[in-house]
C-alpha atoms as a PDB file:
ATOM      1  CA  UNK A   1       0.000   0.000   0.000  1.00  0.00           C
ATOM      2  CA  UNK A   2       1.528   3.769  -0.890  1.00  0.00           C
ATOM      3  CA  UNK A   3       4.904   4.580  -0.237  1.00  0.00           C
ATOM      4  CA  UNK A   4       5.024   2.794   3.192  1.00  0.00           C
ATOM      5  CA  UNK A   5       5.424  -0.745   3.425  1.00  0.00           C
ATOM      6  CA  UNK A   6       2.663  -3.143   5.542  1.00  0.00           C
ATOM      7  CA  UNK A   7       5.692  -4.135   7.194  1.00  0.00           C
ATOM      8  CA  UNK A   8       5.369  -1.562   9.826  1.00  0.00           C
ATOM      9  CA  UNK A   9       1.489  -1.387   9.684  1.00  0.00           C
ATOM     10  CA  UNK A  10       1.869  -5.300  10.991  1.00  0.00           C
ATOM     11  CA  UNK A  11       4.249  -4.229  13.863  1.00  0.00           C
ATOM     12  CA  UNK A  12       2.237  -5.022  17.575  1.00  0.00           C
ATOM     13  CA  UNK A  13       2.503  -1.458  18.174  1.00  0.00           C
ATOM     14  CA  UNK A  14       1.320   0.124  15.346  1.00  0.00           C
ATOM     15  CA  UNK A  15      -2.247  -0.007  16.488  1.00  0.00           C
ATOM     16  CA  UNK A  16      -1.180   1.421  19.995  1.00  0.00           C
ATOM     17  CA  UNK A  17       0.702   4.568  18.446  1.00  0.00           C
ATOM     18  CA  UNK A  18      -2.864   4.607  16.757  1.00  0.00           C
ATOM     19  CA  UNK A  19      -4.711   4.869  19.477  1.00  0.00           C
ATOM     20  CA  UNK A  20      -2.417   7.289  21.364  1.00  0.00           C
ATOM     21  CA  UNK A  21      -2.773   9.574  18.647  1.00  0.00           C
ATOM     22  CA  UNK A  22      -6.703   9.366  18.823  1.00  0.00           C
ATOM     23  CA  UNK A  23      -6.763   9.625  22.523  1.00  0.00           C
ATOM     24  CA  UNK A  24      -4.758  12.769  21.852  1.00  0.00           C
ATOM     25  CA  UNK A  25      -7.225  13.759  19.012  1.00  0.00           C
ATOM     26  CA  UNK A  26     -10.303  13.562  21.036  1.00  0.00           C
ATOM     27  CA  UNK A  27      -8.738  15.318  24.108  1.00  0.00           C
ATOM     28  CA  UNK A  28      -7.996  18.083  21.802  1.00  0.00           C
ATOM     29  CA  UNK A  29      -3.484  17.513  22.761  1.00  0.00           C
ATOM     30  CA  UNK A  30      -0.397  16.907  21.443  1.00  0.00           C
ATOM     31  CA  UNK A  31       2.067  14.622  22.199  1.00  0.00           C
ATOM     32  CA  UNK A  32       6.058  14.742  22.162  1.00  0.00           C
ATOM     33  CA  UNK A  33       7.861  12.047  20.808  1.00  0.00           C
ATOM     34  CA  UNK A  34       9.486  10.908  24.073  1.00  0.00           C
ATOM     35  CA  UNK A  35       5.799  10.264  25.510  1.00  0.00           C
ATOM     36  CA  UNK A  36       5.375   8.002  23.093  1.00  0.00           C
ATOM     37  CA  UNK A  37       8.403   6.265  23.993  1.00  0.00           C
ATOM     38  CA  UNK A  38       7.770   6.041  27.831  1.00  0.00           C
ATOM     39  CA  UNK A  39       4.001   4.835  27.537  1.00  0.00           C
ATOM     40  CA  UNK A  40       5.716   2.096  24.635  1.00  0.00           C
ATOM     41  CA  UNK A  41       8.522   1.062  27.019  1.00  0.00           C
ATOM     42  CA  UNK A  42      11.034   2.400  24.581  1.00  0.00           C
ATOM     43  CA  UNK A  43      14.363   4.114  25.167  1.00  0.00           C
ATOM     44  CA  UNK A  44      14.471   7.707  23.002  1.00  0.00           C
ATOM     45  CA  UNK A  45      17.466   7.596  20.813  1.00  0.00           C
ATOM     46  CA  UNK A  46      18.059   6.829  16.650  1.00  0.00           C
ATOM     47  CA  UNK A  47      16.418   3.240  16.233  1.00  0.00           C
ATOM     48  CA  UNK A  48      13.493   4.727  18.119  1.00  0.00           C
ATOM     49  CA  UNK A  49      13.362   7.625  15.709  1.00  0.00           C
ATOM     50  CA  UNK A  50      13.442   5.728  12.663  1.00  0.00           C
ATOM     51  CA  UNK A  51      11.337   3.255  14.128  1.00  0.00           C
ATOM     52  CA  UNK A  52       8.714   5.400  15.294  1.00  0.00           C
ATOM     53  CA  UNK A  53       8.777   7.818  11.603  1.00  0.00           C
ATOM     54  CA  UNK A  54       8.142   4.666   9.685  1.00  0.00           C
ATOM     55  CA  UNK A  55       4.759   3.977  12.276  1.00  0.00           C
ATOM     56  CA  UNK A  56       4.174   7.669  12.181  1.00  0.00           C
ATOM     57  CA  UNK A  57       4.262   7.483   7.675  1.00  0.00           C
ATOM     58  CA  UNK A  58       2.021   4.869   7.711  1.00  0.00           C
ATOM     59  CA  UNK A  59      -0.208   6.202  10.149  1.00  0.00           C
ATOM     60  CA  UNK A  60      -0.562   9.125   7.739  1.00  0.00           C
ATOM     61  CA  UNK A  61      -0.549   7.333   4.481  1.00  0.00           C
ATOM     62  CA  UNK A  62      -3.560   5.402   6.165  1.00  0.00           C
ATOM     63  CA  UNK A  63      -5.257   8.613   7.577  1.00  0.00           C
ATOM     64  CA  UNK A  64      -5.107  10.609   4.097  1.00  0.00           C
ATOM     65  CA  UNK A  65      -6.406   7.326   2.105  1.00  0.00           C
ATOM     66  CA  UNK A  66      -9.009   7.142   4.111  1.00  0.00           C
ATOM     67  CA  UNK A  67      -9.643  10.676   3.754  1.00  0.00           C
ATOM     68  CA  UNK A  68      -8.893  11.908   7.108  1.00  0.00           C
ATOM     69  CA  UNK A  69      -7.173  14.405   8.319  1.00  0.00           C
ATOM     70  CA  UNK A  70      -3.630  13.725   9.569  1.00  0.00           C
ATOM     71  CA  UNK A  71      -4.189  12.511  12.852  1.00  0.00           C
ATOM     72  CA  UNK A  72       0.141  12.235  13.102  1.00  0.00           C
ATOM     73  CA  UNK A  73       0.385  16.150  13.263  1.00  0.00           C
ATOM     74  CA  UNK A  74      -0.255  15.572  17.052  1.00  0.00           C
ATOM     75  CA  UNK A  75       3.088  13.551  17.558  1.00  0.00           C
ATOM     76  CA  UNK A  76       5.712  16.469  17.765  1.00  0.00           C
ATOM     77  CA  UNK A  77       9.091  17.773  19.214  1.00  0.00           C
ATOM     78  CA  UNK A  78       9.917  18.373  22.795  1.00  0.00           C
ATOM     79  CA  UNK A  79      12.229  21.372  21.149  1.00  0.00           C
ATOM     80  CA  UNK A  80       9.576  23.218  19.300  1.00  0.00           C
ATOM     81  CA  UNK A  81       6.309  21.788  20.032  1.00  0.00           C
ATOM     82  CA  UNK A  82       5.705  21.001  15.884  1.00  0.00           C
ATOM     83  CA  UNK A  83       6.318  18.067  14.330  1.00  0.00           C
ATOM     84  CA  UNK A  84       9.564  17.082  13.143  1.00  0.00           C
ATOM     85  CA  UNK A  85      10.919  17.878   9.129  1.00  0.00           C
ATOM     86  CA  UNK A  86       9.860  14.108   8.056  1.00  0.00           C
ATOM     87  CA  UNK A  87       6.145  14.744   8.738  1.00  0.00           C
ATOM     88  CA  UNK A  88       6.396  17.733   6.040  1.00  0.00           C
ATOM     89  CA  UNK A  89       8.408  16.024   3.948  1.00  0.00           C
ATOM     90  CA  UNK A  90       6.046  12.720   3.742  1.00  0.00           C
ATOM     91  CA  UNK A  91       2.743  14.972   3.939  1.00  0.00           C
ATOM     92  CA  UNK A  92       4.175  16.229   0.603  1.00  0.00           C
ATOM     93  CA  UNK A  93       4.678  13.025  -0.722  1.00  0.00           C
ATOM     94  CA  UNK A  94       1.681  11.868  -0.212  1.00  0.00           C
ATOM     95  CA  UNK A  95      -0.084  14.964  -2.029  1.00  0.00           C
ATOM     96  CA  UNK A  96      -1.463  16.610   0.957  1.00  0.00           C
ATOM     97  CA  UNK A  97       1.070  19.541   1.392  1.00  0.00           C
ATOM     98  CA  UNK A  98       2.731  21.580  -1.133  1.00  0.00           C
ATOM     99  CA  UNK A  99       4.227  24.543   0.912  1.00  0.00           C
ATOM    100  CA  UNK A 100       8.215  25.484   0.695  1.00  0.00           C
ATOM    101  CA  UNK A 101       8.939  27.221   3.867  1.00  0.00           C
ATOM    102  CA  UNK A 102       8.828  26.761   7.984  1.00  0.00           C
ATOM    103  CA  UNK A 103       5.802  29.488   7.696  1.00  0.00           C
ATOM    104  CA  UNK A 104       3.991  27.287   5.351  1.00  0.00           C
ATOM    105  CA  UNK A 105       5.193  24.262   7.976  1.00  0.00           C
ATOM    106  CA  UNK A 106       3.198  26.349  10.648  1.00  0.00           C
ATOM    107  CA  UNK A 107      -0.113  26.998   8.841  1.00  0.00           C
ATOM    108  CA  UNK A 108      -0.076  23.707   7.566  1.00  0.00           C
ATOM    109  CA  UNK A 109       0.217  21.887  11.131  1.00  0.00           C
ATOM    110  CA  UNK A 110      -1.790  24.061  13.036  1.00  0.00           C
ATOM    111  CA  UNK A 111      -4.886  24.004  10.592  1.00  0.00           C
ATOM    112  CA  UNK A 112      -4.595  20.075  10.028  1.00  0.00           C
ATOM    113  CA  UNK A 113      -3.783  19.880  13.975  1.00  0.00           C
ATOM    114  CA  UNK A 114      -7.270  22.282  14.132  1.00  0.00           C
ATOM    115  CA  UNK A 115      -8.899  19.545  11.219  1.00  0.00           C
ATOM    116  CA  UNK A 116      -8.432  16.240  13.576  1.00  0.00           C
ATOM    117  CA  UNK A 117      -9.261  17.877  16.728  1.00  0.00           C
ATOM    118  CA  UNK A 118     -12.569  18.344  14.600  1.00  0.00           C
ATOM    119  CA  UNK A 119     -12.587  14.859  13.335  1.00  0.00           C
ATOM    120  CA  UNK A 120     -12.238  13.461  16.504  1.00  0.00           C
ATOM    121  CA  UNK A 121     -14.391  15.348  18.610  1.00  0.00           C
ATOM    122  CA  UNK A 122     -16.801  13.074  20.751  1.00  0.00           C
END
């Protein structure tokens, strides 16, 4: 399916980073990266990184299939509270982003941040 294999769709915790995210989503929050580490049991560092961006890409790949809005913009950075350059980068793969600079980044995350808290609203 898309650009992301179901390699890491079939990981145990795929549906877990799923649910975080919606849990998140319908409590109208963010979440850093590191949160989702501690409530996994995972130790931050590289192989968490690139573990958790290949969940995070096919959590969005999934999401803008299925014609929702990116639920994934609620995973960002302790640093800057935004999500991290690879969630740009992939939304533009994917079609649903075609800006070129971090003030385009900004609009883009905080009206599709704004679009799941609407999806998700109980």
């Amino acid at each position: 399916m898309g650009l992301i294999g179901d390699k890491f769709r079939k990981e145990p915790d795929y549906p877990r980073v799923y649910s975080i995210l919606v849990d998140r989503a319908k409590n109208r929050a963010t979440i850093e990266y590191g949160e989702i580490a501690q409530i996994l049991g995972r130790k931050l560092g590289n192989a968490f990184a690139n573990w958790i961006g290949n969940i995070l890409c096919a959590i969005t790949e999934d999401e803008h299939a299925s014609r929702r809005p990116l639920l994934t913009a609620l995973a960002v950075s302790k640093k800057d509270g935004m999500p991290n350059k690879a969630f740009f980068q992939f939304a533009k793969d994917i079609g649903a982003y075609d800006g070129n600079s971090k003030d385009e980044d900004i609009i883009f995350w905080a009206k599709e941040t704004i679009k799941v808290f609407k999806a998700w609203r109980e």
